[in-house]
N, C-alpha and C. Protein backbone atom coordinates (compact mmCIF):
# COMPACT_ATOMS: atom_id res chain seq x y z
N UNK A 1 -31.77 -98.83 -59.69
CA UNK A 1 -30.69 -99.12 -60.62
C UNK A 1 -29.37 -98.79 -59.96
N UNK A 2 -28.40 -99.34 -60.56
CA UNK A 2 -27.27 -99.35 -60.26
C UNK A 2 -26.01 -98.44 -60.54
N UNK A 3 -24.72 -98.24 -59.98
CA UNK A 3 -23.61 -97.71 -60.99
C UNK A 3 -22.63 -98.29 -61.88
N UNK A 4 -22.54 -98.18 -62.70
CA UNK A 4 -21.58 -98.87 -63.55
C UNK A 4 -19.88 -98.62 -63.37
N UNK A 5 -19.34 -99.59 -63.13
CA UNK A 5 -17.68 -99.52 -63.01
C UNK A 5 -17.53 -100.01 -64.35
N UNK A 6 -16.65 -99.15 -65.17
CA UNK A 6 -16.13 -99.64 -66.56
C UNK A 6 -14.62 -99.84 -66.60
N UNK A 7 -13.37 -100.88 -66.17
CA UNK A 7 -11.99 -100.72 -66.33
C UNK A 7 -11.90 -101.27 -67.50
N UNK A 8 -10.63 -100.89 -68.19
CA UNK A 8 -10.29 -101.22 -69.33
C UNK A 8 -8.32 -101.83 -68.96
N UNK A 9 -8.11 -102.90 -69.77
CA UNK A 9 -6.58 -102.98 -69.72
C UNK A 9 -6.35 -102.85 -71.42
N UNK A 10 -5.65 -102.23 -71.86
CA UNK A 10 -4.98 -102.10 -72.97
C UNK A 10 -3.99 -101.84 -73.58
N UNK A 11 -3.24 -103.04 -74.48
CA UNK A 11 -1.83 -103.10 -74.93
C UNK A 11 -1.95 -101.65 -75.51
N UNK A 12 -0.76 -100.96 -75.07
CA UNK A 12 -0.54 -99.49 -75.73
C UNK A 12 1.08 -99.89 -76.40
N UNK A 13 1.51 -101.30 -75.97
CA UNK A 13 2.76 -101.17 -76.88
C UNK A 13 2.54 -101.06 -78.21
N UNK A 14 3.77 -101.57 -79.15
CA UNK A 14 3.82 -101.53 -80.67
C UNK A 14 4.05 -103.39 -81.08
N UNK A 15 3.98 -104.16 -80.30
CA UNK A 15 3.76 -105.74 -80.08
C UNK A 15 3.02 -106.47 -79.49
N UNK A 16 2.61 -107.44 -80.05
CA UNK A 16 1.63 -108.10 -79.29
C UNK A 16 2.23 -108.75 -77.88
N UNK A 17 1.44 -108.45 -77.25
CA UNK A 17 1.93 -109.01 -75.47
C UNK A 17 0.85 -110.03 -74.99
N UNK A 18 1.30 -110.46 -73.92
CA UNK A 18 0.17 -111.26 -73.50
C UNK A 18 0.00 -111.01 -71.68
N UNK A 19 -1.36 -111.90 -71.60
CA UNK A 19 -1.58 -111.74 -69.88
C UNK A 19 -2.03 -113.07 -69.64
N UNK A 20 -3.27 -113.20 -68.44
CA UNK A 20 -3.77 -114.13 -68.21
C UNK A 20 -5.08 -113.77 -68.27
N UNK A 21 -6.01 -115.07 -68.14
CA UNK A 21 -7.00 -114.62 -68.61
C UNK A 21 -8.18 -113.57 -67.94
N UNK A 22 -9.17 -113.32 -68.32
CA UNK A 22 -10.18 -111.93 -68.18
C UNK A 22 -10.48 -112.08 -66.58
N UNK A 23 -10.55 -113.28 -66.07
CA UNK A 23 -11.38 -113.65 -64.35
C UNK A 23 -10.27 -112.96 -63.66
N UNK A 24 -9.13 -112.44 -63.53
CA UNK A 24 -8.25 -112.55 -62.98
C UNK A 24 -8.37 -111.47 -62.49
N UNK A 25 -9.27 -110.83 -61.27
CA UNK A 25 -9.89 -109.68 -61.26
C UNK A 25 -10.13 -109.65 -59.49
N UNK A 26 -9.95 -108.92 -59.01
CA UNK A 26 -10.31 -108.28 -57.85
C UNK A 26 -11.15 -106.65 -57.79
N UNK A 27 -12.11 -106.52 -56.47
CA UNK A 27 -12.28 -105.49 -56.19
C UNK A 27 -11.86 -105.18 -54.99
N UNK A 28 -11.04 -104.29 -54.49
CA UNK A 28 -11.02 -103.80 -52.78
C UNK A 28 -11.32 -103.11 -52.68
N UNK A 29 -11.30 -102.80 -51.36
CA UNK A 29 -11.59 -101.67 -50.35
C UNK A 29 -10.88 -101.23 -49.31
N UNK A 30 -10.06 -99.68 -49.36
CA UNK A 30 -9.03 -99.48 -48.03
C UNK A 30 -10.08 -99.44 -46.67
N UNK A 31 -9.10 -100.55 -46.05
CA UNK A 31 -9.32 -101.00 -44.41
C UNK A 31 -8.59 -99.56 -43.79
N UNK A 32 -8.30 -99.89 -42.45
CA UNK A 32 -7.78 -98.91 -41.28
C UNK A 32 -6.13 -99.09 -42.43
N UNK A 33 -5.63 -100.20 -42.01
CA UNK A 33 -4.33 -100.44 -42.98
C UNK A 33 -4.15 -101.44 -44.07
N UNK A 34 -4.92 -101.99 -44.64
CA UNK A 34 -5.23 -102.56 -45.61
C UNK A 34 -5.70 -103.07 -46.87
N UNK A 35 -6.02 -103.39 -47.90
CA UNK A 35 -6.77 -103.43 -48.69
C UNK A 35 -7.44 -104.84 -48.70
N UNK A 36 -9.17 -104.77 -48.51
CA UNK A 36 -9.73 -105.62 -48.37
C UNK A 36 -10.60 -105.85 -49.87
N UNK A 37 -10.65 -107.54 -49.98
CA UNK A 37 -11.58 -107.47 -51.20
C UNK A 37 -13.15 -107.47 -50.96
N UNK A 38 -13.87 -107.46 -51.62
CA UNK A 38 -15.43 -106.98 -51.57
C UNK A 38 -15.97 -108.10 -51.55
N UNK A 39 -15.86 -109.47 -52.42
CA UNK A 39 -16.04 -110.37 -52.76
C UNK A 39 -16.23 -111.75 -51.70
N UNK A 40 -17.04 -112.25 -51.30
CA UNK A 40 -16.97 -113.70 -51.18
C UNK A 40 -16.72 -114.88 -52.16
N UNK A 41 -16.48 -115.84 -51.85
CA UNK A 41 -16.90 -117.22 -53.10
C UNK A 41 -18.20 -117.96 -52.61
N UNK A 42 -19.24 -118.05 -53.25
CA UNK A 42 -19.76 -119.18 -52.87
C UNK A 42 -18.78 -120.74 -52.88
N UNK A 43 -18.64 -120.95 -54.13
CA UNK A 43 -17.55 -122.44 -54.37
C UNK A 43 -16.51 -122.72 -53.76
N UNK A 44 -15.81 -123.64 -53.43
CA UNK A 44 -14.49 -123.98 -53.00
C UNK A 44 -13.57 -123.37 -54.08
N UNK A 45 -12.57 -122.58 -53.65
CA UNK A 45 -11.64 -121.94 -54.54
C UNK A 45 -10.33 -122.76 -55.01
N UNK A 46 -10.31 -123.26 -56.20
CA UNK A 46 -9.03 -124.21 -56.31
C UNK A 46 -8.18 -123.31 -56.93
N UNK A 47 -8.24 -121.96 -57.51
CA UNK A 47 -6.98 -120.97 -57.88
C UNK A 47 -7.92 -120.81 -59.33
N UNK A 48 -6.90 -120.05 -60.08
CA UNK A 48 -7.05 -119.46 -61.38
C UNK A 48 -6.65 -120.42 -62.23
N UNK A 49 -7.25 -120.69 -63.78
CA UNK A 49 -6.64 -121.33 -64.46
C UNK A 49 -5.64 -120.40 -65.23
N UNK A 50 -4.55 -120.95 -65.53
CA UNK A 50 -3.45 -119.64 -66.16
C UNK A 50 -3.10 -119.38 -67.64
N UNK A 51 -3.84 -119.79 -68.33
CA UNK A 51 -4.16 -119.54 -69.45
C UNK A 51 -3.83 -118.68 -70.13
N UNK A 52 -3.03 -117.99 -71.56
CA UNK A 52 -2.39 -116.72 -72.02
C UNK A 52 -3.14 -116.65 -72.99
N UNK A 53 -3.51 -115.28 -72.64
CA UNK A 53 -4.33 -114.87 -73.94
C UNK A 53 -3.89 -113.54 -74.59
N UNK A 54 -2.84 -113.92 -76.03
CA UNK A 54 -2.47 -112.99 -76.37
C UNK A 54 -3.02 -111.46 -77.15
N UNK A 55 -2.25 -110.52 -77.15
CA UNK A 55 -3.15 -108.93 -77.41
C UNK A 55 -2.45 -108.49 -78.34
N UNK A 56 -3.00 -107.84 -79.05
CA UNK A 56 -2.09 -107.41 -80.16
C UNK A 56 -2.14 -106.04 -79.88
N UNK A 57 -1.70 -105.00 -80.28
CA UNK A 57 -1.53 -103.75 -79.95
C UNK A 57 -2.84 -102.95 -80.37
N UNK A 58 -3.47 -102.32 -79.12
CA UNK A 58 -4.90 -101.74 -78.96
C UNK A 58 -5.59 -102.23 -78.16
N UNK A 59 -5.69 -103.55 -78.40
CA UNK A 59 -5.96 -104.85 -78.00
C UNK A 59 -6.00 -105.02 -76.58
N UNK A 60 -6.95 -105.52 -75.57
CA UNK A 60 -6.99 -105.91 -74.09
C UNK A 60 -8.70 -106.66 -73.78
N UNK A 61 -8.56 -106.20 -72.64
CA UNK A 61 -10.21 -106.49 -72.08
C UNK A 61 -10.54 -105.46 -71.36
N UNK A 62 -12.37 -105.29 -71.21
CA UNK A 62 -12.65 -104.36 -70.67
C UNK A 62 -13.81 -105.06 -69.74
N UNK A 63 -14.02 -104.30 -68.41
CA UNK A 63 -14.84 -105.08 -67.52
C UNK A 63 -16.06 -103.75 -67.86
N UNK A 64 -17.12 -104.34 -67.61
CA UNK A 64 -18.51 -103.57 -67.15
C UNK A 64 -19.36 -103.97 -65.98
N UNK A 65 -19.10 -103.68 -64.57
CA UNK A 65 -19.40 -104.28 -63.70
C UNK A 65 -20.26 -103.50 -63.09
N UNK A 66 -21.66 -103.60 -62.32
CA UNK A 66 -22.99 -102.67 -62.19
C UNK A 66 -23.28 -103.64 -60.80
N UNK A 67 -23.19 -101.97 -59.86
CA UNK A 67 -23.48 -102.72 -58.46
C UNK A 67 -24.71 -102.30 -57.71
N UNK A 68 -25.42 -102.68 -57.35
CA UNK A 68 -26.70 -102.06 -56.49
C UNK A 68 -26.65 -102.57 -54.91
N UNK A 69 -27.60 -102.28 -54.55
CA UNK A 69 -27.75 -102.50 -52.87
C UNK A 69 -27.11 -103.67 -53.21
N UNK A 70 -28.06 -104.67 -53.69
CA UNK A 70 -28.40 -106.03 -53.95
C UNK A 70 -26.47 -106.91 -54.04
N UNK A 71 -25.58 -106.21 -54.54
CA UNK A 71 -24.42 -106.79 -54.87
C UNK A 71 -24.27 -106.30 -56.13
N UNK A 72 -23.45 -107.41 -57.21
CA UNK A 72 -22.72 -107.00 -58.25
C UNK A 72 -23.98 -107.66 -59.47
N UNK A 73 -23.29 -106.81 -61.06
CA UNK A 73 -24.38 -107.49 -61.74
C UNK A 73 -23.42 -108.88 -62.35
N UNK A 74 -24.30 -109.60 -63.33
CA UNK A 74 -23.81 -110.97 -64.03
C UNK A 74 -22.18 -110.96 -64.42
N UNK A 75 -21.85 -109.46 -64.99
CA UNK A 75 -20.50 -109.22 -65.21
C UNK A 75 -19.33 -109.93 -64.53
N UNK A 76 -19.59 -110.49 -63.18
CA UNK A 76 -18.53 -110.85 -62.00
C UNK A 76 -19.03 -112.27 -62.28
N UNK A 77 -19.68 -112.95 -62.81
CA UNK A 77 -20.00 -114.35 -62.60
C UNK A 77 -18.68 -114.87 -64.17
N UNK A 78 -18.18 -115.64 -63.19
CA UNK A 78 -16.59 -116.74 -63.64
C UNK A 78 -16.47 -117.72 -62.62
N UNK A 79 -15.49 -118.85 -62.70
CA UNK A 79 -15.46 -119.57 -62.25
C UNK A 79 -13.80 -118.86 -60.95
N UNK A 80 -13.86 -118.73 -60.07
CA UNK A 80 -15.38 -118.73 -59.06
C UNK A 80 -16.30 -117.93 -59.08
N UNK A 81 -17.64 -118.33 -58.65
CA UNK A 81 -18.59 -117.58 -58.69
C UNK A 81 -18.40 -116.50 -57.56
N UNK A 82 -18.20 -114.95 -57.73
CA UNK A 82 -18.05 -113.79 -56.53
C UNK A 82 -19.82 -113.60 -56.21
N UNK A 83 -19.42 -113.31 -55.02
CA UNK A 83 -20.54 -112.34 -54.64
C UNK A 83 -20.27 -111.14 -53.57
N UNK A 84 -20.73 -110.07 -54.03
CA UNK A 84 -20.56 -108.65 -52.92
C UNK A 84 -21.74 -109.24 -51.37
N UNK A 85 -20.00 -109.09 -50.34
CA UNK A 85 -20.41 -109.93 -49.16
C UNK A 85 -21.29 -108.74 -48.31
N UNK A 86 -21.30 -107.59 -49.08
CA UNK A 86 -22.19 -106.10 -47.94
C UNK A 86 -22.08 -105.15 -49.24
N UNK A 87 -23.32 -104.19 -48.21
CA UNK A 87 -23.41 -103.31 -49.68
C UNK A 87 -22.22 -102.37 -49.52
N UNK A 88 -21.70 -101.84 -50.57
CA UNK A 88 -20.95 -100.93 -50.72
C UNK A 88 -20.98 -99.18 -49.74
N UNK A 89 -20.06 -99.18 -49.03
CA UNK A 89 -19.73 -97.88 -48.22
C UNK A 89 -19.13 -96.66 -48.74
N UNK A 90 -19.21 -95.38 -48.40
CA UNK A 90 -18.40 -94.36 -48.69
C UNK A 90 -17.02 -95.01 -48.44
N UNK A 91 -15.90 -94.79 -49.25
CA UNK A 91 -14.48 -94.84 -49.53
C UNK A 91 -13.78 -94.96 -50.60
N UNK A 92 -12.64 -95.69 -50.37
CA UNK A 92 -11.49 -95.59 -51.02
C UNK A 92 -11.38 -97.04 -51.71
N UNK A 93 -11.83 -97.28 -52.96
CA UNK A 93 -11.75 -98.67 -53.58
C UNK A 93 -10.68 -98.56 -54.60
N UNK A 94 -10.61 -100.08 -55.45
CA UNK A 94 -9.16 -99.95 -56.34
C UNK A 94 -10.02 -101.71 -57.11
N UNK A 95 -9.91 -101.10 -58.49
CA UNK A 95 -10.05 -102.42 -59.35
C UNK A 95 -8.75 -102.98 -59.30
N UNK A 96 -8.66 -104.45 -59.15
CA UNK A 96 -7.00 -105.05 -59.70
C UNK A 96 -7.17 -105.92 -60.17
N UNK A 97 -6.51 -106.28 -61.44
CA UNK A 97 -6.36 -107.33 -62.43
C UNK A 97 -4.64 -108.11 -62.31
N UNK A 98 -5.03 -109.29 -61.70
CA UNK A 98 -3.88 -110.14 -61.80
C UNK A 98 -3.02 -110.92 -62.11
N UNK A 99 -3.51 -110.26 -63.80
CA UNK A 99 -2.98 -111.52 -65.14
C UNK A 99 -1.99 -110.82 -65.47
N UNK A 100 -1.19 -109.66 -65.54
CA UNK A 100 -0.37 -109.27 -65.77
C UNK A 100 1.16 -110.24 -65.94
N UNK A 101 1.90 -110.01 -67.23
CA UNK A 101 2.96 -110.81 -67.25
C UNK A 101 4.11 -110.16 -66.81
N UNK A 102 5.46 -110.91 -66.79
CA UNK A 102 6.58 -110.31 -66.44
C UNK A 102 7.15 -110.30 -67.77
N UNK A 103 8.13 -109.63 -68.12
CA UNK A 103 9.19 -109.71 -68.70
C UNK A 103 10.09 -110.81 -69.01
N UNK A 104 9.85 -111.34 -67.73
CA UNK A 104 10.82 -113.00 -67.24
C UNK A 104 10.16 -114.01 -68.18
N UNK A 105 11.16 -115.05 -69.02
CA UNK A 105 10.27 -115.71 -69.74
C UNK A 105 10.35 -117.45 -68.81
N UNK A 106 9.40 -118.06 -68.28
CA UNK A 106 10.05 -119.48 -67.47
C UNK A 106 9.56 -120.57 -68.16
N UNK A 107 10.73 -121.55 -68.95
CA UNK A 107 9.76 -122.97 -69.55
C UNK A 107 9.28 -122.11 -70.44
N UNK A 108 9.34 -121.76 -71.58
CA UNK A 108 8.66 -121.15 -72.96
C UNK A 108 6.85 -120.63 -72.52
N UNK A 109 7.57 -120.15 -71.27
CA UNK A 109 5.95 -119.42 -70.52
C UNK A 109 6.17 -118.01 -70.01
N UNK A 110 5.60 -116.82 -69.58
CA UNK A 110 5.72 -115.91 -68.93
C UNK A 110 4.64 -115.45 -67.75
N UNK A 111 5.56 -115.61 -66.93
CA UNK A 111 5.35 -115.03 -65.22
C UNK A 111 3.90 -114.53 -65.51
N UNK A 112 2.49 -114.44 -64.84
CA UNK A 112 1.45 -114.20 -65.04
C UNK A 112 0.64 -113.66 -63.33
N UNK A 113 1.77 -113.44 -62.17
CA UNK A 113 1.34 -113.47 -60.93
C UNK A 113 1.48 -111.74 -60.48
N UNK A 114 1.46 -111.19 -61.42
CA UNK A 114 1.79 -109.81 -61.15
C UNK A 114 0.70 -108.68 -60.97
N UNK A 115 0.56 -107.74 -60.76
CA UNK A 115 -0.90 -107.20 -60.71
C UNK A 115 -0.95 -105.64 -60.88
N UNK A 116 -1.62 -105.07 -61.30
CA UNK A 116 -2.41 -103.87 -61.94
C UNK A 116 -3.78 -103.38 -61.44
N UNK A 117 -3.56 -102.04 -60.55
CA UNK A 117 -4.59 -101.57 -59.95
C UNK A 117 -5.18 -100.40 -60.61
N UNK A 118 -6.12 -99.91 -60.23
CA UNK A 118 -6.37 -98.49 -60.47
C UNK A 118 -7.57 -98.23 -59.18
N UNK A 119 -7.48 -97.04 -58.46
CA UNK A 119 -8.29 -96.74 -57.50
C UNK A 119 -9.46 -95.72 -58.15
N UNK A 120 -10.65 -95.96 -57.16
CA UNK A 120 -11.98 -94.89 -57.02
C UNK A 120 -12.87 -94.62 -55.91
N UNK A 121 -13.60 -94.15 -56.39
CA UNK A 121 -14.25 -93.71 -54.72
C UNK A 121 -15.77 -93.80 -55.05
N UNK A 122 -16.10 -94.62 -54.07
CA UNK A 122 -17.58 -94.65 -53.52
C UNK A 122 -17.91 -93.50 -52.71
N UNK A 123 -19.06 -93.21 -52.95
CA UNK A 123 -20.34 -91.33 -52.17
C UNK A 123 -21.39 -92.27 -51.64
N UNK A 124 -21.40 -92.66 -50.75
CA UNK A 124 -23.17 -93.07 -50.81
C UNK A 124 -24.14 -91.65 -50.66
């Protein structure tokens, strides 16, 4: 069996806000100087669809993502389909979600290219 990664994003304002939608998700891993993602695609990657999905206050998404030797569990399957390209090493990882909006409003739309990390650590 596996470990479970649980992130959560949640409106803590007092208004409903919005992001993009739930796929909009990375995992890395610190390189020598870098942050690398974990992930392959099987599919040809044509981008994110950008879609706003508004939150009302409390309100967000939460991931439950369960990794074993084997890779990741069903949780990571979206369009694109990820797969964990090696098993997971002792280090320095960071969930990031890249639906985050701006402030900036463009065309009765808001900026959605922004991003939100939080780091953890793998023990093997």
């Amino acid at each position: 069996m596996g470990e479970t990664l649980v992130a959560t994003l949640e409106n803590v304002s007092g208004e409903t806000n919005t992001s993009g939608n739930k796929g909009k998700f990375d995992i890395q891993y610190r390189d020598t100087d870098r942050w690398r993602t974990i992930f392959g695609r099987e599919d040809v990657f044509a981008g994110w669809s950008d879609e706003g999905v508004m939150h009302d206050p409390g309100d967000g998404f939460r991931w439950e993502l369960t990794f074993t030797q084997d890779g990741a569990s069903d949780a990571v399957r979206h369009s694109p389909t990820y797969h964990v390209c090696a098993p997971l090493s002792s280090g320095e990882y960071r969930f990031v979600y890249w639906g985050v909006t701006s402030e900036k409003e463009v065309e009765n739309d808001y900026e959605t290219d922004y991003g939100v990390a939080a780091r953890f650590s793998v023990r093997s």
